[in-house]
C-alpha atoms as a PDB file:
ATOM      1  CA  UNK A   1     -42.816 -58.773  59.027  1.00  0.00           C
ATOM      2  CA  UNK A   2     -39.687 -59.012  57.672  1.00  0.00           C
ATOM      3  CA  UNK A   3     -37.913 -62.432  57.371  1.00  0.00           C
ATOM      4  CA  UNK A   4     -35.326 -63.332  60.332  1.00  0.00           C
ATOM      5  CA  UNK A   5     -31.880 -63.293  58.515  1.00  0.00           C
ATOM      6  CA  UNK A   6     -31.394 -66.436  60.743  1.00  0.00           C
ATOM      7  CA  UNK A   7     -34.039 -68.372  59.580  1.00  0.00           C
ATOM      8  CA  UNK A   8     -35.111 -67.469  55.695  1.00  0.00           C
ATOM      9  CA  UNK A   9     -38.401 -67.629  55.186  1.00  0.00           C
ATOM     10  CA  UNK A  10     -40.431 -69.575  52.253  1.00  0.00           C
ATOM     11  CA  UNK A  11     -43.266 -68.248  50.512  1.00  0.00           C
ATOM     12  CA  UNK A  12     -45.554 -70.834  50.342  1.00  0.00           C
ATOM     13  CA  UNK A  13     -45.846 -70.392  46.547  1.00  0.00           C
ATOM     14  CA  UNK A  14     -42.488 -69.627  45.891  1.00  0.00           C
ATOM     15  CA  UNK A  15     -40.351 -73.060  47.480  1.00  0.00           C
ATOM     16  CA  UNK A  16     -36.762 -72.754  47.972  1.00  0.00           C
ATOM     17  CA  UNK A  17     -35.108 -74.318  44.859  1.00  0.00           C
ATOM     18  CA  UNK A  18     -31.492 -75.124  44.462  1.00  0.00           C
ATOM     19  CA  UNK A  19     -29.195 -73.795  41.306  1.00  0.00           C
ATOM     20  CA  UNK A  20     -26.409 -75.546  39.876  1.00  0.00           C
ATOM     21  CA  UNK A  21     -24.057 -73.478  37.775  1.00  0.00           C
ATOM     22  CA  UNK A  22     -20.684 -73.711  35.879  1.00  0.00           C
ATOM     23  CA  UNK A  23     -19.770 -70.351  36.650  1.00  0.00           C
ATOM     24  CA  UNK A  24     -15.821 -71.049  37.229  1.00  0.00           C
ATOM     25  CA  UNK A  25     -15.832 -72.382  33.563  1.00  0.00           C
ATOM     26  CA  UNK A  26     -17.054 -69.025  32.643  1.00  0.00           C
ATOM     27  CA  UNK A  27     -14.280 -67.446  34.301  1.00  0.00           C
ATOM     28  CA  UNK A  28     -16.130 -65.967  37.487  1.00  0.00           C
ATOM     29  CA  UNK A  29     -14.667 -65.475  40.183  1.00  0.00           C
ATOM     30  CA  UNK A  30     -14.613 -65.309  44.206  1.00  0.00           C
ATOM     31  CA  UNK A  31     -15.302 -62.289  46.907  1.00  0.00           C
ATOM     32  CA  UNK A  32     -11.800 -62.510  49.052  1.00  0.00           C
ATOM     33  CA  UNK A  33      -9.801 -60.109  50.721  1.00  0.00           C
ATOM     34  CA  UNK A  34      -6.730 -60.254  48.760  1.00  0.00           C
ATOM     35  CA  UNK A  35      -9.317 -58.804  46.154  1.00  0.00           C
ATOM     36  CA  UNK A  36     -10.173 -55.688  48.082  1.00  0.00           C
ATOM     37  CA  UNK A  37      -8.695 -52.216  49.101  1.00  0.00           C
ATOM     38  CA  UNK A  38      -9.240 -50.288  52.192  1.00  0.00           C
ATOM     39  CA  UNK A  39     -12.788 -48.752  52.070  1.00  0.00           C
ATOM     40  CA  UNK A  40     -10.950 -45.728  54.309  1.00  0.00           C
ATOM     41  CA  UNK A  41     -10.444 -42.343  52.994  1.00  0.00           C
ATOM     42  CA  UNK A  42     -12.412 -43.019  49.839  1.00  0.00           C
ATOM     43  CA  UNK A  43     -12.319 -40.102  47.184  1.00  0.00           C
ATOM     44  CA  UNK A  44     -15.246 -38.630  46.605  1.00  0.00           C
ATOM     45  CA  UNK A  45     -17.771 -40.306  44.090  1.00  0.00           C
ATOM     46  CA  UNK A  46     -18.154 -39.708  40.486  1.00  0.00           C
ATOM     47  CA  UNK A  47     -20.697 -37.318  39.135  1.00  0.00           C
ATOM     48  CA  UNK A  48     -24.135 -39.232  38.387  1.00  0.00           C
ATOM     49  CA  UNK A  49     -24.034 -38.529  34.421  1.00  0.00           C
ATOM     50  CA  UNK A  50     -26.500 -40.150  31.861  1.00  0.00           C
ATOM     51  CA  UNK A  51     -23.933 -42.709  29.480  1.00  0.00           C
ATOM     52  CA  UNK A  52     -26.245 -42.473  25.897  1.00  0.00           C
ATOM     53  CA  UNK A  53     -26.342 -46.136  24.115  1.00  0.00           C
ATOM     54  CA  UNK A  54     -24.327 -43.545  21.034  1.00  0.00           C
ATOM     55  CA  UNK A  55     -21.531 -43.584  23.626  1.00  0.00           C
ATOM     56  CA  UNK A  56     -21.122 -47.166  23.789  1.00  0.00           C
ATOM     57  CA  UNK A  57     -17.065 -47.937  23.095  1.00  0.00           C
ATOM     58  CA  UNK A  58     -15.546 -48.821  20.404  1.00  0.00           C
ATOM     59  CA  UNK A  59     -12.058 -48.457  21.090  1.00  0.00           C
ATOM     60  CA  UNK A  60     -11.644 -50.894  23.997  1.00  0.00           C
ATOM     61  CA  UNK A  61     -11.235 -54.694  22.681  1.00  0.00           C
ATOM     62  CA  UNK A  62     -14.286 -56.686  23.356  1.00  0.00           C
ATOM     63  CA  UNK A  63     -14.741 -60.784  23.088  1.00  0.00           C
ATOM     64  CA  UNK A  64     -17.906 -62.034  23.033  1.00  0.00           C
ATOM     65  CA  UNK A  65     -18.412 -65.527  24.564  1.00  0.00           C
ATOM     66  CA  UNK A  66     -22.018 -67.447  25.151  1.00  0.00           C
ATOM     67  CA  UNK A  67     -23.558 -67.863  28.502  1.00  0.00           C
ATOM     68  CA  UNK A  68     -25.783 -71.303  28.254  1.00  0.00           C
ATOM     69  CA  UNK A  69     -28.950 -71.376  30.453  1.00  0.00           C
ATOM     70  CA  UNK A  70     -30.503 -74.847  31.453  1.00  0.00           C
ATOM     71  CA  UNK A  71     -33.816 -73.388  30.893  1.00  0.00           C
ATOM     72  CA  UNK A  72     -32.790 -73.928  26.963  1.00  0.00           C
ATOM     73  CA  UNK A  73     -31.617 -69.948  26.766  1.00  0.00           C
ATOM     74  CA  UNK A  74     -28.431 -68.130  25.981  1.00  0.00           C
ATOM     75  CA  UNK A  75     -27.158 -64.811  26.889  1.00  0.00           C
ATOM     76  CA  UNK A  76     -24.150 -63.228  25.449  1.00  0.00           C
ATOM     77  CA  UNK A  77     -21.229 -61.527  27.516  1.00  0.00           C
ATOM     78  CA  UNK A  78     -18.533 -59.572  26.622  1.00  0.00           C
ATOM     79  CA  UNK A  79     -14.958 -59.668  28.365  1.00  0.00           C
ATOM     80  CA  UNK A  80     -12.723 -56.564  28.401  1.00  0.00           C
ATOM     81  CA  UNK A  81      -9.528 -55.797  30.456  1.00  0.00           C
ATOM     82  CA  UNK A  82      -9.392 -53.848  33.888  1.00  0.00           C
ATOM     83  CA  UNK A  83      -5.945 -52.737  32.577  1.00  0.00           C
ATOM     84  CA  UNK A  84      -7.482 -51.325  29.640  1.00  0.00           C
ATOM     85  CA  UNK A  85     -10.449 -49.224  30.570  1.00  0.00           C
ATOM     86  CA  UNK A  86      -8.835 -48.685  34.412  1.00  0.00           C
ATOM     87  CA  UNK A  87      -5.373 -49.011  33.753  1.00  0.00           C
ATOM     88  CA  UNK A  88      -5.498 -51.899  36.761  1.00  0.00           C
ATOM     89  CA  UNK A  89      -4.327 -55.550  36.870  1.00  0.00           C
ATOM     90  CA  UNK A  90      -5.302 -57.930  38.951  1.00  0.00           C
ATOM     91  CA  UNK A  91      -7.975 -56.360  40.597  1.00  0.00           C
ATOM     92  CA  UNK A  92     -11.690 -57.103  41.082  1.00  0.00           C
ATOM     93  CA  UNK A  93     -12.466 -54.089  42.703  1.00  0.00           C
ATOM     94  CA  UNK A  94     -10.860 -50.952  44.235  1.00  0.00           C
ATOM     95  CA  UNK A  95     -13.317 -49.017  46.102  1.00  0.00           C
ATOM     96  CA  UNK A  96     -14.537 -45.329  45.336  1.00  0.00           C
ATOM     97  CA  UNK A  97     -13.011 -45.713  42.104  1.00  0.00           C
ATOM     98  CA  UNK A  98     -13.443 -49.300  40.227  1.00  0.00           C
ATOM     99  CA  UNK A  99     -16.358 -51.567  41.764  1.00  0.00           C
ATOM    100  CA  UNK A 100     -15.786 -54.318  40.017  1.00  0.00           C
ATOM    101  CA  UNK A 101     -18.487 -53.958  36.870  1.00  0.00           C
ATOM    102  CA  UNK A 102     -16.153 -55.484  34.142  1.00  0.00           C
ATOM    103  CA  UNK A 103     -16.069 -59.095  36.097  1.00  0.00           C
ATOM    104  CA  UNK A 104     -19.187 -61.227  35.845  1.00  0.00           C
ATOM    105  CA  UNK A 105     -19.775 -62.355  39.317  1.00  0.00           C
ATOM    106  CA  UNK A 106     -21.488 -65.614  39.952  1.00  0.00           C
ATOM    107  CA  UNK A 107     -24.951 -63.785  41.331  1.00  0.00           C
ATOM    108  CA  UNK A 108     -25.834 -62.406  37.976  1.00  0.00           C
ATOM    109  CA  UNK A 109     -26.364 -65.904  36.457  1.00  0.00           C
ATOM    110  CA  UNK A 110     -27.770 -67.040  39.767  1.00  0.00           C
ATOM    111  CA  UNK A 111     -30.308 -64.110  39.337  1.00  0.00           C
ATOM    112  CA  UNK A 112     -31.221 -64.812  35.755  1.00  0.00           C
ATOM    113  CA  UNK A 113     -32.037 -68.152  36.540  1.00  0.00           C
ATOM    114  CA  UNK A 114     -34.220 -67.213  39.334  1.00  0.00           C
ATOM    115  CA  UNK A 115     -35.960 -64.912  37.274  1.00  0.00           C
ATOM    116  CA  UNK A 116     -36.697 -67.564  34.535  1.00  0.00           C
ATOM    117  CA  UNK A 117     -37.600 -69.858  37.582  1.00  0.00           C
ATOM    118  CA  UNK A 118     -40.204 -67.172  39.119  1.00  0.00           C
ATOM    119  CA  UNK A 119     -41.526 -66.590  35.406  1.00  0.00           C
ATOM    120  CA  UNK A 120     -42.203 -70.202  35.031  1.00  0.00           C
ATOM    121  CA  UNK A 121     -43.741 -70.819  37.950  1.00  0.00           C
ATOM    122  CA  UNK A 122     -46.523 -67.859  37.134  1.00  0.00           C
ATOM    123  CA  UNK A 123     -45.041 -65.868  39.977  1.00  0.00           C
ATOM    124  CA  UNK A 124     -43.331 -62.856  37.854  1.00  0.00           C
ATOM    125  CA  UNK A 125     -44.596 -61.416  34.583  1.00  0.00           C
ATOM    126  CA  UNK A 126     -42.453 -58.647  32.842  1.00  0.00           C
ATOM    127  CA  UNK A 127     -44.694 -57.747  30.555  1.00  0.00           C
ATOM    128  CA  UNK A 128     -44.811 -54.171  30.105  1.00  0.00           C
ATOM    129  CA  UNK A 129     -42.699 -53.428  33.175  1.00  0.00           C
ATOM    130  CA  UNK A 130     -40.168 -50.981  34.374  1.00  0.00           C
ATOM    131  CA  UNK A 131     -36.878 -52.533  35.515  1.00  0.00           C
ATOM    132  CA  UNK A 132     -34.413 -50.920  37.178  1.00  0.00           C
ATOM    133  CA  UNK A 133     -30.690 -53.056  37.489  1.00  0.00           C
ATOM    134  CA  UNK A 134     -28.491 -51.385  39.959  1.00  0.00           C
ATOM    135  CA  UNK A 135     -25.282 -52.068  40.154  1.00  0.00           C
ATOM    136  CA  UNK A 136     -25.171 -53.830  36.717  1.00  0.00           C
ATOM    137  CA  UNK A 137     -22.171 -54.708  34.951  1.00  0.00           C
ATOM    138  CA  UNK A 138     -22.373 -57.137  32.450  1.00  0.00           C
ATOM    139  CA  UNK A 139     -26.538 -56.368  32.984  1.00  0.00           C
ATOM    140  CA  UNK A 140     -27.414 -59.859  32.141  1.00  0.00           C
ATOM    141  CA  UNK A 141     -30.535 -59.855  34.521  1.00  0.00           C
ATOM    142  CA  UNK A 142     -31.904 -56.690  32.681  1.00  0.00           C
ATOM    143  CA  UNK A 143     -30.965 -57.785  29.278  1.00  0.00           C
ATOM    144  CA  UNK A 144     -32.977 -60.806  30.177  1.00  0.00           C
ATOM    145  CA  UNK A 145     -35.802 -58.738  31.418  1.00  0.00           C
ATOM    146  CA  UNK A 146     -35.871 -57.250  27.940  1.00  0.00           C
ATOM    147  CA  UNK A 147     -36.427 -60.569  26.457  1.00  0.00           C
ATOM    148  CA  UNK A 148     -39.015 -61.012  28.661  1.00  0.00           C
ATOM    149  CA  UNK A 149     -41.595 -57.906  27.577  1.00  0.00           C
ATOM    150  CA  UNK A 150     -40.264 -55.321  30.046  1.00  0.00           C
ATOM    151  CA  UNK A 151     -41.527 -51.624  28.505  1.00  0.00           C
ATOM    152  CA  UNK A 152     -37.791 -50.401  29.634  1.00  0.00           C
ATOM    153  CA  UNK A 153     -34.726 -51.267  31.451  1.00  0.00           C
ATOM    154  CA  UNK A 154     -32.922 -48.986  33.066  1.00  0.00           C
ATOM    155  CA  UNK A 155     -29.004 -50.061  33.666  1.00  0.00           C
ATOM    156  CA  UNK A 156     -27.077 -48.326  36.806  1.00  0.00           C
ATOM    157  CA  UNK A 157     -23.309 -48.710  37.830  1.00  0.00           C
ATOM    158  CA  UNK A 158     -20.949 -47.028  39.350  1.00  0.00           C
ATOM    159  CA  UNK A 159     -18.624 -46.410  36.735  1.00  0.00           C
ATOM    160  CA  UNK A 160     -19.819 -44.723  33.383  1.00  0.00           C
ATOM    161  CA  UNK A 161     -16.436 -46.519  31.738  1.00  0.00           C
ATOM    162  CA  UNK A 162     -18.115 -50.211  32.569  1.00  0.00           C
ATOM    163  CA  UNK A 163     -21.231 -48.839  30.803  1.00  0.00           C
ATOM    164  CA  UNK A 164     -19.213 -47.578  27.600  1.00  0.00           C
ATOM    165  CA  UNK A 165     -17.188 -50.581  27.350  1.00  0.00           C
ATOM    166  CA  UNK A 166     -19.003 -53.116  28.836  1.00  0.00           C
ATOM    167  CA  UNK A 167     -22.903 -52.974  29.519  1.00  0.00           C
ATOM    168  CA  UNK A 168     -23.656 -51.269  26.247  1.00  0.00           C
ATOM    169  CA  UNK A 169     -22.086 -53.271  23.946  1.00  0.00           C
ATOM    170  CA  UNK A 170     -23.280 -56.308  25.614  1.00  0.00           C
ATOM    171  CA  UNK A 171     -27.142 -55.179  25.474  1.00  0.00           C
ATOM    172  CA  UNK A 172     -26.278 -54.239  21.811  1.00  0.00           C
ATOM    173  CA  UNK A 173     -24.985 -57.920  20.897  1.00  0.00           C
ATOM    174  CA  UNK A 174     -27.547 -59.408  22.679  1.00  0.00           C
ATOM    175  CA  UNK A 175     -30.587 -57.768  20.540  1.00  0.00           C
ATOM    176  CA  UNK A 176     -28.603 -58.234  17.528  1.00  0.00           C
ATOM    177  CA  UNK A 177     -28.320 -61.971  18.308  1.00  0.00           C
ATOM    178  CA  UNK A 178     -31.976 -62.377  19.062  1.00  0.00           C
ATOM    179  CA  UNK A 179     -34.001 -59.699  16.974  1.00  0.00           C
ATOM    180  CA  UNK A 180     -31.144 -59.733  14.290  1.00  0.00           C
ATOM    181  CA  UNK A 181     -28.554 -56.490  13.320  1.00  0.00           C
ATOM    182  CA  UNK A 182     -31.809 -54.308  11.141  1.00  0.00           C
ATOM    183  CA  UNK A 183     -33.943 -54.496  14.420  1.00  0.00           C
ATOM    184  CA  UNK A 184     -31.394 -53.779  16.893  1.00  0.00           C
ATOM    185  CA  UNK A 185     -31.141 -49.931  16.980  1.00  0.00           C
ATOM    186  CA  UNK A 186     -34.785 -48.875  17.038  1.00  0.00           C
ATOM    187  CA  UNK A 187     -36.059 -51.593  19.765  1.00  0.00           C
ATOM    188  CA  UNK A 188     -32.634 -51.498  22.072  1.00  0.00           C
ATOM    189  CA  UNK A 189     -33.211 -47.563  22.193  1.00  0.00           C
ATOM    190  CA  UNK A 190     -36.716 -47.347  22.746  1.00  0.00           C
ATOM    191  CA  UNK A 191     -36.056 -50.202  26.146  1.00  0.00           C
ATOM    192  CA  UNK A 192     -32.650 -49.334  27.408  1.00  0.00           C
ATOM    193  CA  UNK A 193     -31.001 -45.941  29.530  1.00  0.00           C
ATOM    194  CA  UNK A 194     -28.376 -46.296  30.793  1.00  0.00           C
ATOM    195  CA  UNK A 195     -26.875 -44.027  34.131  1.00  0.00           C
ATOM    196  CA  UNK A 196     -23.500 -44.147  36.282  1.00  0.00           C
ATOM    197  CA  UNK A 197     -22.992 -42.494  39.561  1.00  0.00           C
ATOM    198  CA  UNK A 198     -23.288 -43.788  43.621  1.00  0.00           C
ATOM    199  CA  UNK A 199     -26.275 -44.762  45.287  1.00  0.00           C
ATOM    200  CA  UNK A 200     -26.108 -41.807  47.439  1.00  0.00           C
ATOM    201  CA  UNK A 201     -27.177 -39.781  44.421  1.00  0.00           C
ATOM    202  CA  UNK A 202     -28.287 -41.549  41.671  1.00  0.00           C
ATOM    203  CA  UNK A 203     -32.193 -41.178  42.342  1.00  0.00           C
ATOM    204  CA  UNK A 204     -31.525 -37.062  40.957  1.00  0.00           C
ATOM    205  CA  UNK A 205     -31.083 -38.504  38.114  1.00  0.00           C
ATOM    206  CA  UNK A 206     -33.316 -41.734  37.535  1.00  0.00           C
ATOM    207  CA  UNK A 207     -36.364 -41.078  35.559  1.00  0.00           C
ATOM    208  CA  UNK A 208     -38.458 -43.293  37.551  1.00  0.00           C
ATOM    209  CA  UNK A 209     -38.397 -41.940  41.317  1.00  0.00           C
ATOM    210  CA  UNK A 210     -41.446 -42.213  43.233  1.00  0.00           C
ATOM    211  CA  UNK A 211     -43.510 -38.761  43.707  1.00  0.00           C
ATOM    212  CA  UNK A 212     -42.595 -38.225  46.897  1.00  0.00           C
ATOM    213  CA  UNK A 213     -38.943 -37.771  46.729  1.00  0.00           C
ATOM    214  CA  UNK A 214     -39.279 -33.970  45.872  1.00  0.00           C
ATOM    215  CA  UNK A 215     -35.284 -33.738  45.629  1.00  0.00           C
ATOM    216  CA  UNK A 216     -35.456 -35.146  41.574  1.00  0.00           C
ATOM    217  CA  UNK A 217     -33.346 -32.265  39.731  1.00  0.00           C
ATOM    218  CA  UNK A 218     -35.934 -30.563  37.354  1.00  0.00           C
ATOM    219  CA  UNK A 219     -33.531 -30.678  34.428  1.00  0.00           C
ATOM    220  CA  UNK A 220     -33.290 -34.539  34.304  1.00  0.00           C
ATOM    221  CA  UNK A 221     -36.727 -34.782  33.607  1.00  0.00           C
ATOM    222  CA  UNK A 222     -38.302 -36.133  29.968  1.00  0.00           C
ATOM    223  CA  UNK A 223     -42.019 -35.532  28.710  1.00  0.00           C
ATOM    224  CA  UNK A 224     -41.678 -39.112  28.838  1.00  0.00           C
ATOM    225  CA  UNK A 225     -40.695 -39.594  32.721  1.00  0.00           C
ATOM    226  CA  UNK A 226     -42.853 -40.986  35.623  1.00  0.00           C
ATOM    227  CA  UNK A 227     -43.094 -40.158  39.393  1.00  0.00           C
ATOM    228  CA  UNK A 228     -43.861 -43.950  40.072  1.00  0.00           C
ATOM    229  CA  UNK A 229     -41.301 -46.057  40.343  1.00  0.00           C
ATOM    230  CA  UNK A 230     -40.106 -48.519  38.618  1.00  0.00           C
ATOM    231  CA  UNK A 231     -42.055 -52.530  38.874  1.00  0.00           C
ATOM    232  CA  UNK A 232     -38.465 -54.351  39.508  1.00  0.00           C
ATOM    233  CA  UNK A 233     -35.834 -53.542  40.523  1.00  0.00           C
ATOM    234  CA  UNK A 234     -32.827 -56.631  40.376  1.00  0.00           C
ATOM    235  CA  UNK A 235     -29.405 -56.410  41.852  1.00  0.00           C
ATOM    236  CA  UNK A 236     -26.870 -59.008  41.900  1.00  0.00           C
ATOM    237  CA  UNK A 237     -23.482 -59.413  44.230  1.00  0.00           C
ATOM    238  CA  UNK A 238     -24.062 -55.208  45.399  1.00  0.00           C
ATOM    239  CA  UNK A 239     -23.665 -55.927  49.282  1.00  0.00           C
ATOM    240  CA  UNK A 240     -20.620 -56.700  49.922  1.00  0.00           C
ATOM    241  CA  UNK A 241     -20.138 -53.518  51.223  1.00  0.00           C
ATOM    242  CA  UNK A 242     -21.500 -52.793  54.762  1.00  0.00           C
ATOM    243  CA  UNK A 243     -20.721 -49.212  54.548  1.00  0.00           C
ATOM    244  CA  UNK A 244     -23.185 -48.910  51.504  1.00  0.00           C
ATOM    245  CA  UNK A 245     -25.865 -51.164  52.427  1.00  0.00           C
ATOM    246  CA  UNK A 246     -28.130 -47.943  53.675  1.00  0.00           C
ATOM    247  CA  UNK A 247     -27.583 -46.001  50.851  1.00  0.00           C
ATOM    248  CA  UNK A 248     -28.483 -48.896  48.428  1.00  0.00           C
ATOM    249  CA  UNK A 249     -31.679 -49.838  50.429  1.00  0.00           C
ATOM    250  CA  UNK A 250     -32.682 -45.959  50.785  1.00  0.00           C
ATOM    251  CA  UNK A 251     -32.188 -45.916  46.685  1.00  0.00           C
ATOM    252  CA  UNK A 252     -34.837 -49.034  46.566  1.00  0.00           C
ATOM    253  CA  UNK A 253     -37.135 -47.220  48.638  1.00  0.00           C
ATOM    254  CA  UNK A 254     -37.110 -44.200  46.952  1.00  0.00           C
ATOM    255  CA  UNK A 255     -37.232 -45.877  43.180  1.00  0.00           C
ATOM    256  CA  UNK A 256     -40.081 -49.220  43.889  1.00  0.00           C
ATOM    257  CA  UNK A 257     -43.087 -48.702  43.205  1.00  0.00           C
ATOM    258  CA  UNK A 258     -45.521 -48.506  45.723  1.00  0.00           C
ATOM    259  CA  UNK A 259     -47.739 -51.196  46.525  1.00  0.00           C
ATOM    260  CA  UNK A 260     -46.662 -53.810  44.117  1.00  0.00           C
ATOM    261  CA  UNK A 261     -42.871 -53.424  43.166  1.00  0.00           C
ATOM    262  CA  UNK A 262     -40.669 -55.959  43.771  1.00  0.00           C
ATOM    263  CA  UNK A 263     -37.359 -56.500  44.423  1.00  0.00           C
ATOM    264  CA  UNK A 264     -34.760 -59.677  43.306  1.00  0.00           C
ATOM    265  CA  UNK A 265     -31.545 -59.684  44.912  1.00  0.00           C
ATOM    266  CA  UNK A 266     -28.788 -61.980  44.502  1.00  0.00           C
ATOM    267  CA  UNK A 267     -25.585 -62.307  46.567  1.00  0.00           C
ATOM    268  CA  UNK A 268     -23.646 -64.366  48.634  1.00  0.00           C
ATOM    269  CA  UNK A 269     -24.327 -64.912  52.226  1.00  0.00           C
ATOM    270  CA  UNK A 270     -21.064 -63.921  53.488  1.00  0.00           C
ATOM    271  CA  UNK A 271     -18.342 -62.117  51.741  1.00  0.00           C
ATOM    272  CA  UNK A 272     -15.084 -63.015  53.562  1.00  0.00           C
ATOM    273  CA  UNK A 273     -13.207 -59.997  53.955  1.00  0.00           C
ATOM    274  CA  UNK A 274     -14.996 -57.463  53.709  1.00  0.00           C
ATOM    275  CA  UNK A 275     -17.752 -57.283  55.750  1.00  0.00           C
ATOM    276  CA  UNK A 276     -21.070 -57.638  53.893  1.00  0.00           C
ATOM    277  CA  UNK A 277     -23.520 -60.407  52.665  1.00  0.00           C
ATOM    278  CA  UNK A 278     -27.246 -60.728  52.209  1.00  0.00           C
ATOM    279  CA  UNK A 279     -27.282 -61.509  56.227  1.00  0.00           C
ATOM    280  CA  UNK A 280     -26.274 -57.769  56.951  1.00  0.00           C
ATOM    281  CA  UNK A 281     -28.525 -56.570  54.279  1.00  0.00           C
ATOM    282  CA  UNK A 282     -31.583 -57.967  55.214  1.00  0.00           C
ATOM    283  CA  UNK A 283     -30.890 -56.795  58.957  1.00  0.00           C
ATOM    284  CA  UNK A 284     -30.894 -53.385  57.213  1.00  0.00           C
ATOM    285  CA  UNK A 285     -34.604 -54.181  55.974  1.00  0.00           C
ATOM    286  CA  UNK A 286     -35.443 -55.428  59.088  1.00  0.00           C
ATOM    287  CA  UNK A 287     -34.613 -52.731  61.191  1.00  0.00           C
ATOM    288  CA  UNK A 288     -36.804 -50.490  59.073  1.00  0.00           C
ATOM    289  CA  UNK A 289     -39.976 -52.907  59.045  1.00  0.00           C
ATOM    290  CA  UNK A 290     -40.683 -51.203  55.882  1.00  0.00           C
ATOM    291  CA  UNK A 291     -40.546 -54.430  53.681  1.00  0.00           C
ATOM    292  CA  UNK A 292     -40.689 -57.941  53.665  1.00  0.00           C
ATOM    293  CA  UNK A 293     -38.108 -60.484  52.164  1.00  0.00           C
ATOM    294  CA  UNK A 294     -38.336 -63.992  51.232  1.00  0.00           C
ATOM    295  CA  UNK A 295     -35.780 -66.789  49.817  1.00  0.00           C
ATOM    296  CA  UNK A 296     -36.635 -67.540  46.414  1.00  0.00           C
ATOM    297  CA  UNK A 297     -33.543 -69.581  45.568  1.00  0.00           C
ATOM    298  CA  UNK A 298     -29.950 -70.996  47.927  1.00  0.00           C
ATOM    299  CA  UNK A 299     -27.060 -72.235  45.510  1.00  0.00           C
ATOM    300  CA  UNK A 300     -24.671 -74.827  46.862  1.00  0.00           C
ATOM    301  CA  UNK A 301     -22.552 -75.765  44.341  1.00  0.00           C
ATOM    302  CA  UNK A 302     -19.759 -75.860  46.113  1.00  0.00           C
ATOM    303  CA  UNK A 303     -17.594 -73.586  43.661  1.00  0.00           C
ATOM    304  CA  UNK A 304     -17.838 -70.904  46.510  1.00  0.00           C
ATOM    305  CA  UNK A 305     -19.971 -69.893  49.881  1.00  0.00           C
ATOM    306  CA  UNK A 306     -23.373 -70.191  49.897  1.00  0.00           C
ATOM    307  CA  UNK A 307     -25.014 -67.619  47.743  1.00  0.00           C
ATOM    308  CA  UNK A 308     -29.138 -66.510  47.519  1.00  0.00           C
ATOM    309  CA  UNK A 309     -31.804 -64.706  45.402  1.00  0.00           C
ATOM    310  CA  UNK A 310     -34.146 -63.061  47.604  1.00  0.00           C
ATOM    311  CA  UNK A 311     -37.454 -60.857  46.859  1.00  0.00           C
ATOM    312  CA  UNK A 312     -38.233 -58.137  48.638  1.00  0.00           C
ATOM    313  CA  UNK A 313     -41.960 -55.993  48.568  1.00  0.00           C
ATOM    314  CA  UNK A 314     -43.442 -53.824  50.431  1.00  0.00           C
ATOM    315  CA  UNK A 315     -45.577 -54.922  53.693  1.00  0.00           C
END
């Protein structure tokens, strides 16, 4: 039975934990409605499109700056302008055109740790496992995974441009800080895809969609592509949207794999504004009674609302 969105539930060997995070020193910032645009007559989506790691960006001006970890780790980041690849200012997200992939939003380093928590504590491996990040953006939770023995990492968002400018170059300086620049091509390549399109649609184009979604366009297939899903699949601040909570849980269903795959989301409890939070998502999950959810992690830092990591499995 799924867990009442008024009362998380604790896995017995997963106990609630509490993060602390610097994330406003890293230049993260809030959910608020002065950072939002109507969600009414929203132009149609983007074609879903395969971004090749060849296509990364070179043009747009990238700064790389160090994320520190208190489990003794460090990620890398890059930071780009909105007015640059978007031609917006001021703006963490306009939706149906720019949702907000260039910003690093608190939940990604919230999710990271939790990961590194769960993989401590004996409750995750990621050893030869297929992770799926929707919704990525910087991708720090899949670059992680990476680290971490995953066979491949997959990388969604909305917006091809934040994968050309942002995601790819980040996973690139990332393996070049830890493998070094002579291993970097060969092992990013054979780990990472990367895909952009809307939830709606994406799962044409995934290679990992369970068998029995039979609507997987032929020609998007590879000799080395698999009907069963992927292990994990990790999402971080995608729900502040109510209006595309469905689609994004119908994506999860049709991509997890079936009995065992598990899912880590991160995101705030409410976003004031506009609508959403993990509260209305995992009413979504209830309704269906298709999954269970747990809390693995609360973070009250007091540098915003209350934000969770929660992990969700089939019943």
């Amino acid at each position: 039975m799924a867990a009442n969105p008024e009362k998380p539930a604790q896995q017995e060997k997963s106990p609630l934990f509490s993060l602390s995070s610097n994330q406003n020193q890293l230049g993260l910032g809030l959910f608020g409605s002065s950072s939002f645009s109507s969600e009414k007559s929203l132009p149609p989506p983007p074609p879903c499109v395969e971004v090749l790691f060849s296509e990364g960006s070179s043009s747009v001006k990238y700064t790389l700056e160090s994320v520190n970890f208190d489990g003794g780790f460090t990620l890398h980041k890059g930071r780009v302008s909105t007015r640059e690849v978007f031609a917006l200012s001021n703006s963490d997200l306009v939706p149906g055109k720019y949702e907000g992939g260039l910003k690093l939003w608190e939940g990604s380093i919230d999710l990271v740790k939790a990961l590194h928590s769960e993989i401590q504590g004996g409750l995750l491996c990621l050893s030869g496992k297929r992770v799926l990040e929707l919704g990525c953006g910087h991708g720090l939770p899949g670059i992680f995974t990476c680290f971490k023995g995953a066979a491949a990492v997959h990388f969604q968002d909305f917006n091809a441009e934040v994968l050309r400018c942002l995601t790819i170059p980040n996973v690139n300086a990332n393996f070049e800080k830890e493998l070094g620049t002579h291993k970097t091509e060969g092992d990013t390549q054979a780990k990472v895809r990367f895909f952009a399109g809307d939830w709606s649609e994406i799962h044409l184009l995934l290679p990992h969609v369970c068998d029995n979604d039979n609507e997987k366009a032929p020609d998007s297939r590879s000799e080395h592509d698999s009907g069963d899903g992927y292990d994990i699949i990790l999402m971080a601040e995608t729900i502040y949207s109510i209006s595309s909570l469905q689609n994004l849980y119908e994506l999860i269903k049709k991509c997890l794999s079936r009995p065992h795959g598990v899912v880590y989301m991160a995101g705030k409890k409410h976003y004031f504004g506009v609508g959403g939070g993990t509260r209305h998502f995992l009413a979504v999950v209830e309704k269906d009674v298709d999954m269970a959810a747990s809390l693995v992690a609360e973070v009250t830092d007091g540098s915003s609302n209350v934000r969770e990591v929660w992990k969700l499995s089939f019943k």
